[in-house]
C-alpha atoms as a PDB file:
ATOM      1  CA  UNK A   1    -146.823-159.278  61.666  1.00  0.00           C
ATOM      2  CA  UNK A   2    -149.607-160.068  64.279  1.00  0.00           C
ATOM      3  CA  UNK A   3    -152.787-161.245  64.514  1.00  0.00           C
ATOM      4  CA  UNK A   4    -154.564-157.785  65.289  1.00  0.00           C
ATOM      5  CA  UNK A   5    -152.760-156.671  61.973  1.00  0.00           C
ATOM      6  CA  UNK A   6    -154.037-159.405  60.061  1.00  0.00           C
ATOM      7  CA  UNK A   7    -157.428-158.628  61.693  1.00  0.00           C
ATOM      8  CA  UNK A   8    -157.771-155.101  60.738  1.00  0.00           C
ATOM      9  CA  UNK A   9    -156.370-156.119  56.966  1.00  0.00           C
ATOM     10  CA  UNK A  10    -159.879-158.758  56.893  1.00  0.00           C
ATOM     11  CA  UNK A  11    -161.956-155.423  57.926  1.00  0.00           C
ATOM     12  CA  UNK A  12    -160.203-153.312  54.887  1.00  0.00           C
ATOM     13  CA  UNK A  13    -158.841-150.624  57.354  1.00  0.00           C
ATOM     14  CA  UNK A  14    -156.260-148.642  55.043  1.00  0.00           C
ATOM     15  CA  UNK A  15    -154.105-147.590  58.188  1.00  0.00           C
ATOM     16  CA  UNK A  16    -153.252-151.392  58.215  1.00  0.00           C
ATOM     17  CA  UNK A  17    -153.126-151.593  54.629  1.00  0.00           C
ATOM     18  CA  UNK A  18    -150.213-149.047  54.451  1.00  0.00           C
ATOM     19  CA  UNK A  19    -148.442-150.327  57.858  1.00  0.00           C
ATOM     20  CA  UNK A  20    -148.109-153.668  55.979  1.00  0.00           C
ATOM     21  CA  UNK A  21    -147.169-152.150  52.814  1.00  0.00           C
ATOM     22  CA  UNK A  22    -144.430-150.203  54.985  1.00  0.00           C
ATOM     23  CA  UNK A  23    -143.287-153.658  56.219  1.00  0.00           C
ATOM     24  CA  UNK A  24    -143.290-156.030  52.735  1.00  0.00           C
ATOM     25  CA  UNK A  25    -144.334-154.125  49.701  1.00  0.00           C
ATOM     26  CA  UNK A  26    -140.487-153.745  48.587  1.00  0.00           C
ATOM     27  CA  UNK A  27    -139.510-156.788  49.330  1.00  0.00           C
ATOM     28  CA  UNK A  28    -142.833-158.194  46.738  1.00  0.00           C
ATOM     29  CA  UNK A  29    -141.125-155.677  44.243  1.00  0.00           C
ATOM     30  CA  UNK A  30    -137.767-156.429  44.344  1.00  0.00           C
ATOM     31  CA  UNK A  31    -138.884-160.112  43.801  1.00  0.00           C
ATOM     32  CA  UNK A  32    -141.108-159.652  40.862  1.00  0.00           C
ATOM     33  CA  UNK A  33    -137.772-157.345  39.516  1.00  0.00           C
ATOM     34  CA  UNK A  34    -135.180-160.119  40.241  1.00  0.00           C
ATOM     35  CA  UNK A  35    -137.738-162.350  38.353  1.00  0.00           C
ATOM     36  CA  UNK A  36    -138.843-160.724  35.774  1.00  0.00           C
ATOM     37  CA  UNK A  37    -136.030-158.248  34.814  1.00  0.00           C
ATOM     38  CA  UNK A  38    -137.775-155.674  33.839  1.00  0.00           C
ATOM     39  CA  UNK A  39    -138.743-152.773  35.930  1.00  0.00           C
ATOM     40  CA  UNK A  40    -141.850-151.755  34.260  1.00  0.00           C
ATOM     41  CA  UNK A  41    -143.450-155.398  33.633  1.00  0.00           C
ATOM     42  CA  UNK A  42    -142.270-155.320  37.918  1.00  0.00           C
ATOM     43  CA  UNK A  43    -143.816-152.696  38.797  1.00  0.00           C
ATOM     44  CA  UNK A  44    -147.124-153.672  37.496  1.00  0.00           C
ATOM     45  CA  UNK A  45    -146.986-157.306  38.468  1.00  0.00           C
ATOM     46  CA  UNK A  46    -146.162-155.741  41.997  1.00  0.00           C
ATOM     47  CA  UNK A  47    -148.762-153.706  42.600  1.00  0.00           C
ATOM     48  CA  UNK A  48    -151.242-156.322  40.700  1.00  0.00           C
ATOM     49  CA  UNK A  49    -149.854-158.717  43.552  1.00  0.00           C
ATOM     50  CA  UNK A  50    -150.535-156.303  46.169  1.00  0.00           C
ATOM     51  CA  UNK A  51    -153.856-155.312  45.212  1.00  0.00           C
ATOM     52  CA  UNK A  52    -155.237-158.906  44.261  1.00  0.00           C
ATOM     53  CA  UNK A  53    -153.632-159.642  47.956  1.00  0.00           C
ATOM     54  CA  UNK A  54    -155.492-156.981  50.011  1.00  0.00           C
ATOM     55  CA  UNK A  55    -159.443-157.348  47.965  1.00  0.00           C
ATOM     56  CA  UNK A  56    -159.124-161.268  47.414  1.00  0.00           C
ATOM     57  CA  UNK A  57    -157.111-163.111  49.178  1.00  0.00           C
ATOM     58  CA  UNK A  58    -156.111-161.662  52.370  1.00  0.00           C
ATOM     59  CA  UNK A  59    -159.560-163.251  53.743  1.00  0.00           C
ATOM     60  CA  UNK A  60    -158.041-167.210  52.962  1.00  0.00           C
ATOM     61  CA  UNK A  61    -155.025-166.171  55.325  1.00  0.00           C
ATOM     62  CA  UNK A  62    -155.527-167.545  58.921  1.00  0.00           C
ATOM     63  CA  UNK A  63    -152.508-166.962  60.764  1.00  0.00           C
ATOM     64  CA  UNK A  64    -150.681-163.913  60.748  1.00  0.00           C
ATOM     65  CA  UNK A  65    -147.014-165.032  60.265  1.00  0.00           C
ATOM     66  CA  UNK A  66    -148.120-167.066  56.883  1.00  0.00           C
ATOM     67  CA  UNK A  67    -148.505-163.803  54.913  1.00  0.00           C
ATOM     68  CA  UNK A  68    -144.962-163.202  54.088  1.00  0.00           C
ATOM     69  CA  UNK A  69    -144.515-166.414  52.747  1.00  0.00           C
ATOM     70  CA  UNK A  70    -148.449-166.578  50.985  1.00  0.00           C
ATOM     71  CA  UNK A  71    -147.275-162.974  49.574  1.00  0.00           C
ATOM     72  CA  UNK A  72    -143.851-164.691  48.568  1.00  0.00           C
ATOM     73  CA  UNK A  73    -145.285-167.796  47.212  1.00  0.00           C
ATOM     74  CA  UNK A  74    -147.853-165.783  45.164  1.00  0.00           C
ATOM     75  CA  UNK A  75    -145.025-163.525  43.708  1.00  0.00           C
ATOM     76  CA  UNK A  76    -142.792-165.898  42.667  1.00  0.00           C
ATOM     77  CA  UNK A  77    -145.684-168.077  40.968  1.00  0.00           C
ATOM     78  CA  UNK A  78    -147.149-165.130  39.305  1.00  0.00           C
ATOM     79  CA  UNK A  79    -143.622-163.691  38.441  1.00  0.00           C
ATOM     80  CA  UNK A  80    -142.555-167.274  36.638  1.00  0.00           C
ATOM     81  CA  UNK A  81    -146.067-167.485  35.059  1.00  0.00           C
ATOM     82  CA  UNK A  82    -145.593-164.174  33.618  1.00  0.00           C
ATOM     83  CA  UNK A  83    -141.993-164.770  32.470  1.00  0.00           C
ATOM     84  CA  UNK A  84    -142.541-167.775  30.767  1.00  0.00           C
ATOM     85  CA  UNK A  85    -146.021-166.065  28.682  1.00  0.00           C
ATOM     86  CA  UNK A  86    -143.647-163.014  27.728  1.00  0.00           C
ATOM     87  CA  UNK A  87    -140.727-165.373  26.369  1.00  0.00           C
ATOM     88  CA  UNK A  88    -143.675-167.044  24.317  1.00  0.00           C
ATOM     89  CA  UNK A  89    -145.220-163.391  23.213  1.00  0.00           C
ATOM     90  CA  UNK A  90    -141.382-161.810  22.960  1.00  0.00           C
ATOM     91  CA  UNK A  91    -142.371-159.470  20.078  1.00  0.00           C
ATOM     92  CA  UNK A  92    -138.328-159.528  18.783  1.00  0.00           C
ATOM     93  CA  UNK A  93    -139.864-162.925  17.198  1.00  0.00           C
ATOM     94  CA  UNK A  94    -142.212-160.715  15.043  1.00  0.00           C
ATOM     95  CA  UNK A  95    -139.921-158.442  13.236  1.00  0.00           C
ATOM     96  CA  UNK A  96    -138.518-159.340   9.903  1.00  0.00           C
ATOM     97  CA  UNK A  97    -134.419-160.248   9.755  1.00  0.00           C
ATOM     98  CA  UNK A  98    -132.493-157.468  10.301  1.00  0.00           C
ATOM     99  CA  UNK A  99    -129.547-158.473   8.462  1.00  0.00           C
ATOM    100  CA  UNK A 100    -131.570-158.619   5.189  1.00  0.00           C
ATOM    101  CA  UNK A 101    -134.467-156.814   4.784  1.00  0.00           C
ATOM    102  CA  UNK A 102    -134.485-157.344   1.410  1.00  0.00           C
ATOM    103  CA  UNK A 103    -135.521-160.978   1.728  1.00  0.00           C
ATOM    104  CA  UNK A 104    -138.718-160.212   3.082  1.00  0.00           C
ATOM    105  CA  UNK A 105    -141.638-161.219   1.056  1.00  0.00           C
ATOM    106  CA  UNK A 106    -144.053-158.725  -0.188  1.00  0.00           C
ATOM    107  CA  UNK A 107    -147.107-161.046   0.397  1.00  0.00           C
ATOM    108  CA  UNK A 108    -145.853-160.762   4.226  1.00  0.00           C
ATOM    109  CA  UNK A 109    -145.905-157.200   4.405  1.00  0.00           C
ATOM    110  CA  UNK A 110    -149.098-156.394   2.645  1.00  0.00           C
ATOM    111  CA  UNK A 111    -151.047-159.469   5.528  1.00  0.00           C
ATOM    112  CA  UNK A 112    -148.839-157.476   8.496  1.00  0.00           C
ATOM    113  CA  UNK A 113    -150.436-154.232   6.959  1.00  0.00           C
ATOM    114  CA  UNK A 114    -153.852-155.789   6.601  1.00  0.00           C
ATOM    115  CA  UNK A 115    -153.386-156.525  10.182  1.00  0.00           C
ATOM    116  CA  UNK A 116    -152.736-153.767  11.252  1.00  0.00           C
ATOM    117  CA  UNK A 117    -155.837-151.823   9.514  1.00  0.00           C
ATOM    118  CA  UNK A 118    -157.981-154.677  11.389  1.00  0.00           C
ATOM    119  CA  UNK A 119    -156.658-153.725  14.890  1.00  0.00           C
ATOM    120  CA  UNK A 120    -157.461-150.301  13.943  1.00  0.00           C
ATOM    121  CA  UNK A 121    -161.091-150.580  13.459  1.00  0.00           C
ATOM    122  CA  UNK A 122    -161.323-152.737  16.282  1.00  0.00           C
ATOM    123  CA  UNK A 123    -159.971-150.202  19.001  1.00  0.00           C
ATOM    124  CA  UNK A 124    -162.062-147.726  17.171  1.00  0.00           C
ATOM    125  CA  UNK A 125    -165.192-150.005  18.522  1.00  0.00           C
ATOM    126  CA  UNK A 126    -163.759-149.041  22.117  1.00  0.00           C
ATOM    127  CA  UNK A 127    -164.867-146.886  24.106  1.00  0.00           C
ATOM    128  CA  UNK A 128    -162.836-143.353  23.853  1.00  0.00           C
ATOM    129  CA  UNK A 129    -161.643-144.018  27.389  1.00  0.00           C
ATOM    130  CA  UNK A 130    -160.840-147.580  26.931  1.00  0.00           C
ATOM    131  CA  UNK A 131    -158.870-146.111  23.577  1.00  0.00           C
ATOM    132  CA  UNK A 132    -156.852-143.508  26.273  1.00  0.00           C
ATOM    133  CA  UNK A 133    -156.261-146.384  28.570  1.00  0.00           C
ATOM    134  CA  UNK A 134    -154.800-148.475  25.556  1.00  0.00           C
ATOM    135  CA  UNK A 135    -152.648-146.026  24.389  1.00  0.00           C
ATOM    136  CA  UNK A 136    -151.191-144.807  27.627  1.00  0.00           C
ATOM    137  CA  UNK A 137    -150.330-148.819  27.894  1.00  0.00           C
ATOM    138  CA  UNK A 138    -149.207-149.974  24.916  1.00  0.00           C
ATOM    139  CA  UNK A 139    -147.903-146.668  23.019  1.00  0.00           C
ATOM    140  CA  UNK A 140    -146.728-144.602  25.976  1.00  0.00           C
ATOM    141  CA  UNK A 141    -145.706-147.741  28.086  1.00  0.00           C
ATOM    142  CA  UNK A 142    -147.086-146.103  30.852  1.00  0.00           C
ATOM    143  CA  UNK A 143    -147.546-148.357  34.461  1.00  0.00           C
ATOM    144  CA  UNK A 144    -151.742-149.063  35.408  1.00  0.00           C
ATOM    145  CA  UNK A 145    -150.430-146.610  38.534  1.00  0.00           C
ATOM    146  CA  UNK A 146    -149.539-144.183  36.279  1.00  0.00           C
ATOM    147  CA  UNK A 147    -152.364-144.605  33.842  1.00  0.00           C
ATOM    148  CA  UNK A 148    -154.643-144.587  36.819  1.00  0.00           C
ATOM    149  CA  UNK A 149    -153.294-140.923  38.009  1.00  0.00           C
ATOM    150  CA  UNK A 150    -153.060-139.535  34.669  1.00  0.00           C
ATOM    151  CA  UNK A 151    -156.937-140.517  33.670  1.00  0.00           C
ATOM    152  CA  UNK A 152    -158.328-139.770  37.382  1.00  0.00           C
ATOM    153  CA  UNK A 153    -159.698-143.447  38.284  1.00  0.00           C
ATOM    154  CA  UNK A 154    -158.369-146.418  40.583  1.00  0.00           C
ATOM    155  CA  UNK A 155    -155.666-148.774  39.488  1.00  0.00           C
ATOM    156  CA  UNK A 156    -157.844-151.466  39.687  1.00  0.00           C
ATOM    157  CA  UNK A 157    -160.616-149.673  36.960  1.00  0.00           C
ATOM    158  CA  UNK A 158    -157.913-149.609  34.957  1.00  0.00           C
ATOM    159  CA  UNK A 159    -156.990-153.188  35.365  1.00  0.00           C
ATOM    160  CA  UNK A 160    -160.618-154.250  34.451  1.00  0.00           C
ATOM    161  CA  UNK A 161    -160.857-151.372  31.600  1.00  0.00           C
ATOM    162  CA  UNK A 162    -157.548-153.330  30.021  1.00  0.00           C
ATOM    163  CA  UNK A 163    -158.755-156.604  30.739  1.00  0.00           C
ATOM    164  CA  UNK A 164    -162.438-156.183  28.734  1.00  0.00           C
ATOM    165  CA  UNK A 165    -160.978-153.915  26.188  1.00  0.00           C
ATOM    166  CA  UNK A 166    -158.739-157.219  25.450  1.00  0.00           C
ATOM    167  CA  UNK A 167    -161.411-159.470  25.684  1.00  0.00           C
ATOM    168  CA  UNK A 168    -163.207-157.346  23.197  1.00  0.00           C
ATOM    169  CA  UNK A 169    -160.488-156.628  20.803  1.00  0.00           C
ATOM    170  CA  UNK A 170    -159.853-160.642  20.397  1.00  0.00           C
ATOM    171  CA  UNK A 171    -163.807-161.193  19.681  1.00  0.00           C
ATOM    172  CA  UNK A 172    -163.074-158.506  17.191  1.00  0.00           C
ATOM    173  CA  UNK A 173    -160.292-159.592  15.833  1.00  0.00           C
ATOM    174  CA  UNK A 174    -161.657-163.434  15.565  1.00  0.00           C
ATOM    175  CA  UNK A 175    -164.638-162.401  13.016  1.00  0.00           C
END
């Protein structure tokens, strides 16, 4: 990597955006997968890197050789951070023992139920696209590339879309 390269990156050219995608994109991916174990969650933490990279931060690099290891650094500390809030969010915890289902308390279903009507009227406050995006996510497990193709707009709409929805569906779910 070289300093005209770096250059052209700071001016948004997307002939250098794909030369240095060429050059370290798979190594940011097979980090976030070695990580993260999980090809999906990889994926999208990958290309999340990538793009956060090019439109933010590739602007605070000043020497050319420092962006493998600013791209490296950044991977691995988004990677961990994202490792450790999944172990805390692991939705395994959630579901009711296996061995004996019997022993679960009605009281416990009837408040998961209850929940589960609340979430419902709050995504119906979405916006029908912001529904779509949801769905594609968290019911077809699709990748924010793939949502992005599939619903015609740029991965990073659909990052924001995801991120208000979110933001929304808490201050929904908090009244």
């Amino acid at each position: 990597m070289n300093a005209d390269l770096l250059e052209r990156l700071k001016q948004r050219d997307p002939a250098s955006q794909q030369e240095l995608r060429l050059l370290v994109f798979h190594r940011v991916k097979a980090l976030c997968r070695a990580i993260l174990q999980d090809e999906v969650w990889a994926e999208d933490m990958a290309e999340d890197i990538w793009m956060d990279f090019l439109f933010d931060h590739v602007d605070r690099v000043q020497h050319a050789p420092a962006m493998g290891a600013y791209l490296r650094m950044t991977t691995v500390r988004r990677c961990v951070r994202m490792k450790s809030w999944r172990k805390r969010h692991d939705p395994i915890d959630e579901l009711p023992d296996l061995q004996h289902p019997e022993r679960e308390l009605a009281p416990d279903k009837l408040a998961r139920q209850q929940d589960k009507q609340r979430l419902e009227r709050c995504l119906e406050r979405l916006k029908p696209q912001a529904r779509t995006v949801f769905r594609l996510r968290y019911e077809e497990d699709l990748t924010q590339d793939q949502i992005a193709s599939a619903v015609g707009v740029s991965k990073p709409y659909i990052w924001k879309v995801l991120d208000k929805g979110l933001k929304a569906l808490k201050a929904c779910l908090g009244e």
